[in-house]
PDB file of N, CA and C in Angstrom:
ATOM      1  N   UNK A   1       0.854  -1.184   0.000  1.00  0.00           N
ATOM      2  CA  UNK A   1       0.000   0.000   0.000  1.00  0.00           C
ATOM      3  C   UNK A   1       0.891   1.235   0.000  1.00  0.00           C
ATOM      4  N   UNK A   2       0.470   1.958  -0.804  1.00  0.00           N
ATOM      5  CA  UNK A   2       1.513   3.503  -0.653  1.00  0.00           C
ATOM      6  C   UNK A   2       0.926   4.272   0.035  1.00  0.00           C
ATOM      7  N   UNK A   3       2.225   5.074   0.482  1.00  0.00           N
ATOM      8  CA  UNK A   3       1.331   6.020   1.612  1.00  0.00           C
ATOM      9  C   UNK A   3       0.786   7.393   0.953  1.00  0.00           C
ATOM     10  N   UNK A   4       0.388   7.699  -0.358  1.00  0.00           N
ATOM     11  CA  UNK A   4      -0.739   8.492  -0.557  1.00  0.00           C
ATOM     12  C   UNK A   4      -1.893   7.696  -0.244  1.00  0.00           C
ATOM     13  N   UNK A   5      -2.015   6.456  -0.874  1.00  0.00           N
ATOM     14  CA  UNK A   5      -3.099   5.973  -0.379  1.00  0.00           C
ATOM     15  C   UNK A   5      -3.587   5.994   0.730  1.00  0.00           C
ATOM     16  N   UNK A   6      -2.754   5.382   2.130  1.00  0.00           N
ATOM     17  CA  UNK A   6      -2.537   5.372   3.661  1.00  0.00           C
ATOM     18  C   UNK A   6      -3.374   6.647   4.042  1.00  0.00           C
ATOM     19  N   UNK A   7      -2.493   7.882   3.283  1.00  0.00           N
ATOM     20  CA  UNK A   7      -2.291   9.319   3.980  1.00  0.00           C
ATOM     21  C   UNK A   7      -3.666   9.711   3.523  1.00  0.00           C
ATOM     22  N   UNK A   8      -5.349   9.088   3.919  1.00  0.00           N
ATOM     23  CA  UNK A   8      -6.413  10.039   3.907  1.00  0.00           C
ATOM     24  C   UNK A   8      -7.142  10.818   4.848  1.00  0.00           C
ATOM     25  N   UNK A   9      -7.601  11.619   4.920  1.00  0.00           N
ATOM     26  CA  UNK A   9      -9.107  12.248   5.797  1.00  0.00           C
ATOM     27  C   UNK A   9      -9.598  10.945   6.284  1.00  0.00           C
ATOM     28  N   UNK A  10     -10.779  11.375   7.194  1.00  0.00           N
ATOM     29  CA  UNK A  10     -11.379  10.305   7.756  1.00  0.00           C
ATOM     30  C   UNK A  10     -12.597  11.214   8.557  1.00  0.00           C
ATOM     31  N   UNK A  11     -13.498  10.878   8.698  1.00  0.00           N
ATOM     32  CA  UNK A  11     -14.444  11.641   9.821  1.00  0.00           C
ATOM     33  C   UNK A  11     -14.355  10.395  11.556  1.00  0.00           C
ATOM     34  N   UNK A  12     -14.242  11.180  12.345  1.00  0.00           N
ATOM     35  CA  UNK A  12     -13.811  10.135  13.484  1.00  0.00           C
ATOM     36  C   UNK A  12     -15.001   9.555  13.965  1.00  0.00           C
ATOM     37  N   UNK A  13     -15.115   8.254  14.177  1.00  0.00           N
ATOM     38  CA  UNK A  13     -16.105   7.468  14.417  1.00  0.00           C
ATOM     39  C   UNK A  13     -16.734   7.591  16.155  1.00  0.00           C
ATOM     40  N   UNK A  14     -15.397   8.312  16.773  1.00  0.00           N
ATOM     41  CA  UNK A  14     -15.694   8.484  17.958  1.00  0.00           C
ATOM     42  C   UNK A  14     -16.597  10.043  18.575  1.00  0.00           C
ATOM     43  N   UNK A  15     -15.487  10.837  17.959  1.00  0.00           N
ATOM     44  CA  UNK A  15     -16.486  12.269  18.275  1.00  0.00           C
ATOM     45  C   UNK A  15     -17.037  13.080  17.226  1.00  0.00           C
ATOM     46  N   UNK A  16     -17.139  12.833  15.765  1.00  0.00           N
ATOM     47  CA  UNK A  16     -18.008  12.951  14.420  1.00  0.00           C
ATOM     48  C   UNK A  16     -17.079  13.725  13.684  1.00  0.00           C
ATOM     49  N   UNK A  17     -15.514  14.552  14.286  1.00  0.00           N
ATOM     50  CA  UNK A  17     -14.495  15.386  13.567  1.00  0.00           C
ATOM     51  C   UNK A  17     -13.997  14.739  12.663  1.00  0.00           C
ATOM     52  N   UNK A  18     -14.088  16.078  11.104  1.00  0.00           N
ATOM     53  CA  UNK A  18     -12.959  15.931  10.167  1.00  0.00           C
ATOM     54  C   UNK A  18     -11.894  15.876  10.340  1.00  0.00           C
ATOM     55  N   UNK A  19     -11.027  14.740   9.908  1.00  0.00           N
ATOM     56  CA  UNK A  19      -9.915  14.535  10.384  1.00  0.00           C
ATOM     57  C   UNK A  19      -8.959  14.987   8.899  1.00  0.00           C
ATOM     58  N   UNK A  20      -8.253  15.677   9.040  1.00  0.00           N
ATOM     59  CA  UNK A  20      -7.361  15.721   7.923  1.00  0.00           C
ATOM     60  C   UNK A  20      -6.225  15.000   7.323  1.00  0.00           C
ATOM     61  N   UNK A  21      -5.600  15.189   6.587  1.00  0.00           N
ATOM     62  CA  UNK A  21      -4.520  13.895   6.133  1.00  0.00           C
ATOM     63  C   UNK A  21      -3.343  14.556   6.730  1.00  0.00           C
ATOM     64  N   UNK A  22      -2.289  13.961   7.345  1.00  0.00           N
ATOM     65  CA  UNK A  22      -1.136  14.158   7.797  1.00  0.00           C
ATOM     66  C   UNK A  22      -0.012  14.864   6.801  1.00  0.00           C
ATOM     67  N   UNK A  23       0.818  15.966   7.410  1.00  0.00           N
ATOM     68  CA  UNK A  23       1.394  16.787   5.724  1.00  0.00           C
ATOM     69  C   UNK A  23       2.870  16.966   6.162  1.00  0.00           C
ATOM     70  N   UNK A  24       3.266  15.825   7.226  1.00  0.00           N
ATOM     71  CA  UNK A  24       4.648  15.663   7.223  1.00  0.00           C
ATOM     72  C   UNK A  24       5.518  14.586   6.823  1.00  0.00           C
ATOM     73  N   UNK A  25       4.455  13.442   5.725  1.00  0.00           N
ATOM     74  CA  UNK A  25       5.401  12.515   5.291  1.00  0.00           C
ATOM     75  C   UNK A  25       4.582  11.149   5.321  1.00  0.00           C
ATOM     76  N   UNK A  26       4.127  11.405   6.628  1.00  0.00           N
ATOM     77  CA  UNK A  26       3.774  10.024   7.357  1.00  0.00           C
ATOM     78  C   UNK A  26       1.745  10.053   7.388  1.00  0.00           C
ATOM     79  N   UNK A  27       1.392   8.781   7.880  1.00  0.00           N
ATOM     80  CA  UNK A  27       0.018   8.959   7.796  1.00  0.00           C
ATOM     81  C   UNK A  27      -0.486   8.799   9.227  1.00  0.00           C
ATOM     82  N   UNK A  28      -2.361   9.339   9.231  1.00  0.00           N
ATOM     83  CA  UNK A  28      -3.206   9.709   9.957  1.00  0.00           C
ATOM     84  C   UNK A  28      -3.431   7.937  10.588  1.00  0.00           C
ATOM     85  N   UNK A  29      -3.453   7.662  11.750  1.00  0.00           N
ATOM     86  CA  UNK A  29      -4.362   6.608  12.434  1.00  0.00           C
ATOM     87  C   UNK A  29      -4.872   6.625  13.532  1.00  0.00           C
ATOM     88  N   UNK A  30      -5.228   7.967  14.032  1.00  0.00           N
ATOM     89  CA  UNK A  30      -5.965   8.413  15.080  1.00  0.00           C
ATOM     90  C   UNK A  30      -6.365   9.373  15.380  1.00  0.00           C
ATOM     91  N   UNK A  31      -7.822   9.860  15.420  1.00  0.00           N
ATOM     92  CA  UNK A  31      -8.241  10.879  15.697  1.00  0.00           C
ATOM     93  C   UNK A  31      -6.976  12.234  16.254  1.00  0.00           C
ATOM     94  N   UNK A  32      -6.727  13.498  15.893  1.00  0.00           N
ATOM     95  CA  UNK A  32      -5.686  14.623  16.726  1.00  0.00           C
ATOM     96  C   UNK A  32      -7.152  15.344  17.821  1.00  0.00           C
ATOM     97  N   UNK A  33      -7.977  14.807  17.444  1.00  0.00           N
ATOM     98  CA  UNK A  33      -9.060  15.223  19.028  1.00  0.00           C
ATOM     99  C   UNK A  33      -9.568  14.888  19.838  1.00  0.00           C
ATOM    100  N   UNK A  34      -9.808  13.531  19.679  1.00  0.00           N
ATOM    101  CA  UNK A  34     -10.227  12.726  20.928  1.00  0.00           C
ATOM    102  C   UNK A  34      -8.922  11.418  21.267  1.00  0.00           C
ATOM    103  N   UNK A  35      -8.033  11.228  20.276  1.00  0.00           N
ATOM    104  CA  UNK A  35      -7.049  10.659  20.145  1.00  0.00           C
ATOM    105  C   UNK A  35      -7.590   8.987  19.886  1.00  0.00           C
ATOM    106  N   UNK A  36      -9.031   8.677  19.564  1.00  0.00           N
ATOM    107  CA  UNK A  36      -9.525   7.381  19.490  1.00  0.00           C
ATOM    108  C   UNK A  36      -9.359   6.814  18.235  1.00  0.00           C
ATOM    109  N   UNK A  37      -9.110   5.932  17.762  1.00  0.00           N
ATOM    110  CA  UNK A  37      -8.650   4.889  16.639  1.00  0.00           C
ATOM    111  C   UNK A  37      -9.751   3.872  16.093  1.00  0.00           C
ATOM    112  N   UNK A  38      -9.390   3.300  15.106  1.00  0.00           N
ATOM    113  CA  UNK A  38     -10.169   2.197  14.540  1.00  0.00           C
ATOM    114  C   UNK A  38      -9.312   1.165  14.118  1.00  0.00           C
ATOM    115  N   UNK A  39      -9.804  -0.361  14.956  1.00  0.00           N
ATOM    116  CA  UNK A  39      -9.052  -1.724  14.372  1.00  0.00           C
ATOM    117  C   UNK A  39      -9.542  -1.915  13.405  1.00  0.00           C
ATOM    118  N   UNK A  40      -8.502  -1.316  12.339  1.00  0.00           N
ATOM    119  CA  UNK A  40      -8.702  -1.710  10.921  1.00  0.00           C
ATOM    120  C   UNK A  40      -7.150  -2.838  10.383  1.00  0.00           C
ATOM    121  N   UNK A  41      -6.193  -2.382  11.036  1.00  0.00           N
ATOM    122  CA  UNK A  41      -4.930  -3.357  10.601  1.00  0.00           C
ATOM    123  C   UNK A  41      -4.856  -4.277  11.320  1.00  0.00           C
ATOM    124  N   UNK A  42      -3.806  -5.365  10.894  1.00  0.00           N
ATOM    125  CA  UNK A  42      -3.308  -6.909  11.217  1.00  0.00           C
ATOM    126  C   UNK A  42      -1.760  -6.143  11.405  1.00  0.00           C
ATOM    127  N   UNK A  43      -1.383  -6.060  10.448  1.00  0.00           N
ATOM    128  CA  UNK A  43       0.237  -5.198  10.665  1.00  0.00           C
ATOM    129  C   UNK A  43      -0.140  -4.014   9.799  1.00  0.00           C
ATOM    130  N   UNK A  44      -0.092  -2.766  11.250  1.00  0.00           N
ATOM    131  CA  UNK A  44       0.278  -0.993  10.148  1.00  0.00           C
ATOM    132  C   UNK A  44       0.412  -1.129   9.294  1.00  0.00           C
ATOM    133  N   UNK A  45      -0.992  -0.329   9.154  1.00  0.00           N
ATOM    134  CA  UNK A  45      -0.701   0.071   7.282  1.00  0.00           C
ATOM    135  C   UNK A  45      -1.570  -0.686   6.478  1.00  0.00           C
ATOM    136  N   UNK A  46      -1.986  -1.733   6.665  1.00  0.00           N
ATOM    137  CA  UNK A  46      -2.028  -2.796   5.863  1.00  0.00           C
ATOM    138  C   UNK A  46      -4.026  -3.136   5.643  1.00  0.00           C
ATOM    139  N   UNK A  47      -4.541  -2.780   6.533  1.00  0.00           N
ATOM    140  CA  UNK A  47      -6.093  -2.716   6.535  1.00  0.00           C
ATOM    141  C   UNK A  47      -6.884  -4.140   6.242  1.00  0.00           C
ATOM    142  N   UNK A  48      -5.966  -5.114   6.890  1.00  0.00           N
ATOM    143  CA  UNK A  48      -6.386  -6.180   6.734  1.00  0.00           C
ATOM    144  C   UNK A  48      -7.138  -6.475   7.850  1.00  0.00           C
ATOM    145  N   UNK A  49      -7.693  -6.148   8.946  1.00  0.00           N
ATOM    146  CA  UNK A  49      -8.277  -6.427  10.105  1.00  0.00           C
ATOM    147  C   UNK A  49      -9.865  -6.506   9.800  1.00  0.00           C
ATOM    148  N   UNK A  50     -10.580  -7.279  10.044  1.00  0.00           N
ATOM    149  CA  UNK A  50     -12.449  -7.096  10.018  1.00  0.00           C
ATOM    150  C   UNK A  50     -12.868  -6.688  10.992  1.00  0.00           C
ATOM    151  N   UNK A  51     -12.402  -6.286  12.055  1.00  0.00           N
ATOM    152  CA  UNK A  51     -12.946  -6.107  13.758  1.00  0.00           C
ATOM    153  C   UNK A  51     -13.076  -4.885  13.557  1.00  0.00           C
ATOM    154  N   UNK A  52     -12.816  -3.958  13.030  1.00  0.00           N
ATOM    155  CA  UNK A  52     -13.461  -2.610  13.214  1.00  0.00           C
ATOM    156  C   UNK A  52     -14.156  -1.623  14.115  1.00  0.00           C
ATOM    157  N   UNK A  53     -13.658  -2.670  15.199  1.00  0.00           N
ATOM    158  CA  UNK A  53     -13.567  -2.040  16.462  1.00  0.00           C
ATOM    159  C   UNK A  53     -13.399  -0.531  16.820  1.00  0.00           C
ATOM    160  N   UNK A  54     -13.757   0.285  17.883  1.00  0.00           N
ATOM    161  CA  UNK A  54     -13.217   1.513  18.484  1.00  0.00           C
ATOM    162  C   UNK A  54     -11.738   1.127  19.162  1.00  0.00           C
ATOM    163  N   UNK A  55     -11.031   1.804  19.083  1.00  0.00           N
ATOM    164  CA  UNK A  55      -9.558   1.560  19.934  1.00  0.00           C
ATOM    165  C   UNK A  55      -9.478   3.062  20.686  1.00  0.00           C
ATOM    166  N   UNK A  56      -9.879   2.823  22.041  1.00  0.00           N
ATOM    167  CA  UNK A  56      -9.677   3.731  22.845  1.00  0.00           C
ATOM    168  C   UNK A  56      -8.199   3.849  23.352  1.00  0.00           C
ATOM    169  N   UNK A  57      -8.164   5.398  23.641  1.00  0.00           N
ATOM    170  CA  UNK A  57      -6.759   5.623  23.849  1.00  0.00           C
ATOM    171  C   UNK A  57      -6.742   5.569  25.836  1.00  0.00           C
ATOM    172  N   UNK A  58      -5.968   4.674  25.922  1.00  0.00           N
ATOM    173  CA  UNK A  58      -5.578   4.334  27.577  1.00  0.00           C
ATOM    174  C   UNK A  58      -4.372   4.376  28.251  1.00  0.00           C
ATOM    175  N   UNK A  59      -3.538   5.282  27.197  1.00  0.00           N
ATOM    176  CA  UNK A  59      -2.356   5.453  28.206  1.00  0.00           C
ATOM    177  C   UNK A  59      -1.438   6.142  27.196  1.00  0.00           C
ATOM    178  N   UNK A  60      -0.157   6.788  28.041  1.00  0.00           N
ATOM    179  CA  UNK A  60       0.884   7.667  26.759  1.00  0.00           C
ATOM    180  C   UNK A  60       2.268   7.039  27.436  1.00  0.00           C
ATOM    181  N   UNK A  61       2.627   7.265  26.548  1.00  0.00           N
ATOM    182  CA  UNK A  61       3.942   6.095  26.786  1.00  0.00           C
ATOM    183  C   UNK A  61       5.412   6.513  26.069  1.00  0.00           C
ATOM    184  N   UNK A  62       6.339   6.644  26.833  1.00  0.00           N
ATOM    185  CA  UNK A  62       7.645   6.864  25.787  1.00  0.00           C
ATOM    186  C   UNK A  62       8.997   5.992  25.240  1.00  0.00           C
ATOM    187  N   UNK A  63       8.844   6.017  23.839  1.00  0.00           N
ATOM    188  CA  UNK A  63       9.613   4.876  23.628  1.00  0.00           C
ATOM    189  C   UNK A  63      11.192   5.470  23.746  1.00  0.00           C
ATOM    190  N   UNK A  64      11.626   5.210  23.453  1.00  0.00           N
ATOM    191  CA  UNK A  64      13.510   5.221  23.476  1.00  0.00           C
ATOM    192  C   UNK A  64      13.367   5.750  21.940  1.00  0.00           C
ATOM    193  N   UNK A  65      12.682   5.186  20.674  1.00  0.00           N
ATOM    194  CA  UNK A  65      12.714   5.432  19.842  1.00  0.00           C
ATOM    195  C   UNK A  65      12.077   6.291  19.009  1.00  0.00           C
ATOM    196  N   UNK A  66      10.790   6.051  19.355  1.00  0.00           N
ATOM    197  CA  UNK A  66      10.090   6.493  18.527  1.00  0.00           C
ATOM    198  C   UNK A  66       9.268   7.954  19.485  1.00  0.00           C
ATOM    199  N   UNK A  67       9.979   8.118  20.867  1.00  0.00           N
ATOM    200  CA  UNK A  67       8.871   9.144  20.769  1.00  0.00           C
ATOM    201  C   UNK A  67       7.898   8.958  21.938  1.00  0.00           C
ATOM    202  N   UNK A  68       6.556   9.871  22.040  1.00  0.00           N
ATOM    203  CA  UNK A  68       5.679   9.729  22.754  1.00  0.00           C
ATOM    204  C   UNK A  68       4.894   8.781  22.226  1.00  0.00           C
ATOM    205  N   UNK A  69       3.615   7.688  22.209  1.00  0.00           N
ATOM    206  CA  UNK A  69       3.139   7.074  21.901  1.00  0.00           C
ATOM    207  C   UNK A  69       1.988   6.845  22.719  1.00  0.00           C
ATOM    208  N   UNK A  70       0.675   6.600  21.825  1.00  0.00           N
ATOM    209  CA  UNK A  70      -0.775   6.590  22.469  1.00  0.00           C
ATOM    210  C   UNK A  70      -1.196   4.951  22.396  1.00  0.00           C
ATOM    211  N   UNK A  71      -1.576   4.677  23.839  1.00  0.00           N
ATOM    212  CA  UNK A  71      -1.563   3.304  23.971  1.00  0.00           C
ATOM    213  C   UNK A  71      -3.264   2.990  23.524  1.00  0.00           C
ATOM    214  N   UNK A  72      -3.601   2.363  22.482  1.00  0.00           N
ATOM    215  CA  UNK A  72      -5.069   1.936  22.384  1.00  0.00           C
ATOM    216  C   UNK A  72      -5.394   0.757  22.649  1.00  0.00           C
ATOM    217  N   UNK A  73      -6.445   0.992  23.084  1.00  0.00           N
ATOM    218  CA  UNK A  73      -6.976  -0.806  23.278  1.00  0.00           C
ATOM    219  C   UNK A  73      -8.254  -0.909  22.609  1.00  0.00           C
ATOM    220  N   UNK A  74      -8.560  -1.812  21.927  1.00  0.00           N
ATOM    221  CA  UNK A  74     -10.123  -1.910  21.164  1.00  0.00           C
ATOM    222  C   UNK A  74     -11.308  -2.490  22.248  1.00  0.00           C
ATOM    223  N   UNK A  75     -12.053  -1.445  21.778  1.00  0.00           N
ATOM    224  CA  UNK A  75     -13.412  -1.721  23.048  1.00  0.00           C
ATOM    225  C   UNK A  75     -13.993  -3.238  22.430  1.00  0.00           C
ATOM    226  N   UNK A  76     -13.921  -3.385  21.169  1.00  0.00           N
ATOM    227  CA  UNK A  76     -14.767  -4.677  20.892  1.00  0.00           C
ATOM    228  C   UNK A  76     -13.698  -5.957  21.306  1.00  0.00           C
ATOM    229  N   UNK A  77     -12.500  -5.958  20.842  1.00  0.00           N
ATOM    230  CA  UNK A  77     -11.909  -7.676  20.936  1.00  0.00           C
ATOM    231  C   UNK A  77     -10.466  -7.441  22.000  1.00  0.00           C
ATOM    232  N   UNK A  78     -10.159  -5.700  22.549  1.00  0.00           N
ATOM    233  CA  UNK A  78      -9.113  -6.138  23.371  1.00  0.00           C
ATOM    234  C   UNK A  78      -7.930  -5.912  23.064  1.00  0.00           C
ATOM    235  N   UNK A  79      -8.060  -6.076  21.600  1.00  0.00           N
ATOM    236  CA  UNK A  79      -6.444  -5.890  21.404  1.00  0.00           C
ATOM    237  C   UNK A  79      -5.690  -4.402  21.572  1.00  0.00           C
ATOM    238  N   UNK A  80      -4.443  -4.665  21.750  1.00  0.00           N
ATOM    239  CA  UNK A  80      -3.647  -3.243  22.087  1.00  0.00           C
ATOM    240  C   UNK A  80      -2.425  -2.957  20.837  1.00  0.00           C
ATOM    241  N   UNK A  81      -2.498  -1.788  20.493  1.00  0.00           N
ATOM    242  CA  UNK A  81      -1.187  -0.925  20.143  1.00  0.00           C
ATOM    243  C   UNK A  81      -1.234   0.038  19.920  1.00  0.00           C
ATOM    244  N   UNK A  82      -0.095   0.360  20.024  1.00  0.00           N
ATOM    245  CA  UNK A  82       0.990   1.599  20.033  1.00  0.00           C
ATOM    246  C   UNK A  82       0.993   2.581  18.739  1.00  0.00           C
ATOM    247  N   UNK A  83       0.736   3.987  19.084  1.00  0.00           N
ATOM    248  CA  UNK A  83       0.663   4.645  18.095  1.00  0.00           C
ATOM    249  C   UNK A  83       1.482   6.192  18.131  1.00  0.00           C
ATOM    250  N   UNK A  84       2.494   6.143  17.630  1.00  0.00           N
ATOM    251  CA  UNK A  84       3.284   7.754  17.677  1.00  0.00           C
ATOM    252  C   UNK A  84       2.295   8.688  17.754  1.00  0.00           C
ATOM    253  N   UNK A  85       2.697  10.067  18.927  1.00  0.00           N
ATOM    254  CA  UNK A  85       1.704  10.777  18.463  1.00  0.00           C
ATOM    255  C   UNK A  85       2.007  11.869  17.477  1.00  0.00           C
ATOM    256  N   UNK A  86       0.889  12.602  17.116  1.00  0.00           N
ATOM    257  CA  UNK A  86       1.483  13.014  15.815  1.00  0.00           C
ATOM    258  C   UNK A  86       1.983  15.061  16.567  1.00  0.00           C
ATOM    259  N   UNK A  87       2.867  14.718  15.942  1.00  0.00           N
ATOM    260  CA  UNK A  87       2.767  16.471  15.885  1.00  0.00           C
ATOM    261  C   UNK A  87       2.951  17.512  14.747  1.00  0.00           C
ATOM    262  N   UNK A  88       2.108  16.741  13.791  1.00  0.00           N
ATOM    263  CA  UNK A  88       1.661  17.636  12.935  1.00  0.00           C
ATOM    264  C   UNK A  88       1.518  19.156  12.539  1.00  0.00           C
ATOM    265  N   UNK A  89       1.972  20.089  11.605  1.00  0.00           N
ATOM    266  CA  UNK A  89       2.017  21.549  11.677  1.00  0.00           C
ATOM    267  C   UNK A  89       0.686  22.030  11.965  1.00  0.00           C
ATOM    268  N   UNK A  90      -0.349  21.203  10.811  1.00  0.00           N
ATOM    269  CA  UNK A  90      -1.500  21.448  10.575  1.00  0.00           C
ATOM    270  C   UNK A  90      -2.535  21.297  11.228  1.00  0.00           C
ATOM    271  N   UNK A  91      -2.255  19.683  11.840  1.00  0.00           N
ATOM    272  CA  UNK A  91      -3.539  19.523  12.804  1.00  0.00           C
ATOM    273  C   UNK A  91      -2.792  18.511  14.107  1.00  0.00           C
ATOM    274  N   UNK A  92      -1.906  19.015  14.834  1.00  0.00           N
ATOM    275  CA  UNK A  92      -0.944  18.015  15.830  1.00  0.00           C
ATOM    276  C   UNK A  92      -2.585  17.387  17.112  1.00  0.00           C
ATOM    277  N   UNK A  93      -1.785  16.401  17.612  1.00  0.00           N
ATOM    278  CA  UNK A  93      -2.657  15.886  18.579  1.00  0.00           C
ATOM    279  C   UNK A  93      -2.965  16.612  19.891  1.00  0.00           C
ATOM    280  N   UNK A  94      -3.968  16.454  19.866  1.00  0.00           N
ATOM    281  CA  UNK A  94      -4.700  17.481  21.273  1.00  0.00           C
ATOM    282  C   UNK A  94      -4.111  17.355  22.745  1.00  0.00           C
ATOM    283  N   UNK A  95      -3.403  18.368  22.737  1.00  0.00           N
ATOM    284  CA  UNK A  95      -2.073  18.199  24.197  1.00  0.00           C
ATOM    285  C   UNK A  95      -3.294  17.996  24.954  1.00  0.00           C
ATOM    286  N   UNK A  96      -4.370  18.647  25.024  1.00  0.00           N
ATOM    287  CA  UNK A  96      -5.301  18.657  26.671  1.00  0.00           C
ATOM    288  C   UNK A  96      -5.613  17.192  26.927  1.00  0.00           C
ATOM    289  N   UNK A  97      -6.307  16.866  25.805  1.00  0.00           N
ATOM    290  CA  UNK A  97      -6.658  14.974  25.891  1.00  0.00           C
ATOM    291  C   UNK A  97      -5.646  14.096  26.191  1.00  0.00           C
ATOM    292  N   UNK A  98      -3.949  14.495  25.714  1.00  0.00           N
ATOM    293  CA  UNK A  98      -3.010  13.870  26.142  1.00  0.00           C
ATOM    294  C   UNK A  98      -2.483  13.845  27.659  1.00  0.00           C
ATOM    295  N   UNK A  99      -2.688  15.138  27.928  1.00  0.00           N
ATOM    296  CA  UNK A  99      -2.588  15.476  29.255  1.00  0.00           C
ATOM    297  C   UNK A  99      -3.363  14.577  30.400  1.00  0.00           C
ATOM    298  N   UNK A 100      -4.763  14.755  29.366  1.00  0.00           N
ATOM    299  CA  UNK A 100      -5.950  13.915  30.753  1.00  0.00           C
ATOM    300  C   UNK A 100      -5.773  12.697  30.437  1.00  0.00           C
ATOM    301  N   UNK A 101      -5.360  12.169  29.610  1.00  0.00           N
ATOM    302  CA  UNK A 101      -4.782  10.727  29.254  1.00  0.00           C
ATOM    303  C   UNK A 101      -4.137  10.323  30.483  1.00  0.00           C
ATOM    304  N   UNK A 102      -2.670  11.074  30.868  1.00  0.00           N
ATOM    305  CA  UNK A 102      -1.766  10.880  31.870  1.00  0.00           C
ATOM    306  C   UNK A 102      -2.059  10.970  32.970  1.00  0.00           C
ATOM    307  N   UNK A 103      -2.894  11.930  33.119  1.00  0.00           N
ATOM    308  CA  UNK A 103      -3.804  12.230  34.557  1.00  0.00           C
ATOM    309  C   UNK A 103      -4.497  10.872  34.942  1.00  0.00           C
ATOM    310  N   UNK A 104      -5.460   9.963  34.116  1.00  0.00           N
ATOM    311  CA  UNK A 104      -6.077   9.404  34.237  1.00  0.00           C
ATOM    312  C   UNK A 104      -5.369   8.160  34.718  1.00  0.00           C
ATOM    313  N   UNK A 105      -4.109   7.958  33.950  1.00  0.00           N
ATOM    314  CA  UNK A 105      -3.131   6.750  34.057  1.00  0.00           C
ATOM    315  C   UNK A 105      -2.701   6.750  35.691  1.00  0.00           C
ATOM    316  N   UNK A 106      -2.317   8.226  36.032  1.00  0.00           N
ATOM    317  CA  UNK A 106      -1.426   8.320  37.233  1.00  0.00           C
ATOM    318  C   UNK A 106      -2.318   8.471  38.282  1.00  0.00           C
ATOM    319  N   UNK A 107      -3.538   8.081  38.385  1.00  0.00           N
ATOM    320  CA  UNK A 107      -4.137   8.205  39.510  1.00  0.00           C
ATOM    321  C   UNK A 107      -4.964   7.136  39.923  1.00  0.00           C
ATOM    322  N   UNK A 108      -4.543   5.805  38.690  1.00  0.00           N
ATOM    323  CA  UNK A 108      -5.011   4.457  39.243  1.00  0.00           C
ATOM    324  C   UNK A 108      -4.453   3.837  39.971  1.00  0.00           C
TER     325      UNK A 108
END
């Protein structure tokens, strides 16, 4: 799959926002406003998944490598991963939701 293809809009399934396409290279896989996702892949990128699940975002996390990262878990089957967050010129991910992300983590 190429990543023009990858790199589209989306309206978010979670809070009804236009989501725009990512304009630093790389592509969109999670809402930049509520930070919520859709199990659509088997391996990134790839849109082989049928579960189509919501993937709520449950935690922020920092890799060595890659960065800050938004931990999702899918409300329908469970599964978890890891998603860079974006910091986009145009439309970067919503520091406040990231914030209450951490809040939420550090007070269980």
């Amino acid at each position: 799959m190429s990543r023009k293809l990858e790199n589209t809009g989306f309206i978010c399934k979670n809070c009804g926002k236009e989501v725009l396409p990512l304009t630093d290279g790389s592509y969109r896989n999670h809402c930049p406003f509520c930070l919520y996702s859709l199990h659509v892949d088997v391996v990134p990128g790839d849109r082989a998944c049928d579960c189509m699940g919501l993937m709520e975002p449950i935690e922020i996390i920092k890799n060595k490598k890659k960065g800050y990262q938004v931990v999702h878990r899918c409300r329908k089957c469970g599964f978890i991963r890891n998603n860079k967050i974006s910091e986009d010129a145009v439309e970067p991910d919503d520091i406040d939701v990231i914030v209450e992300i951490m809040r939420k983590k550090s007070s269980i």
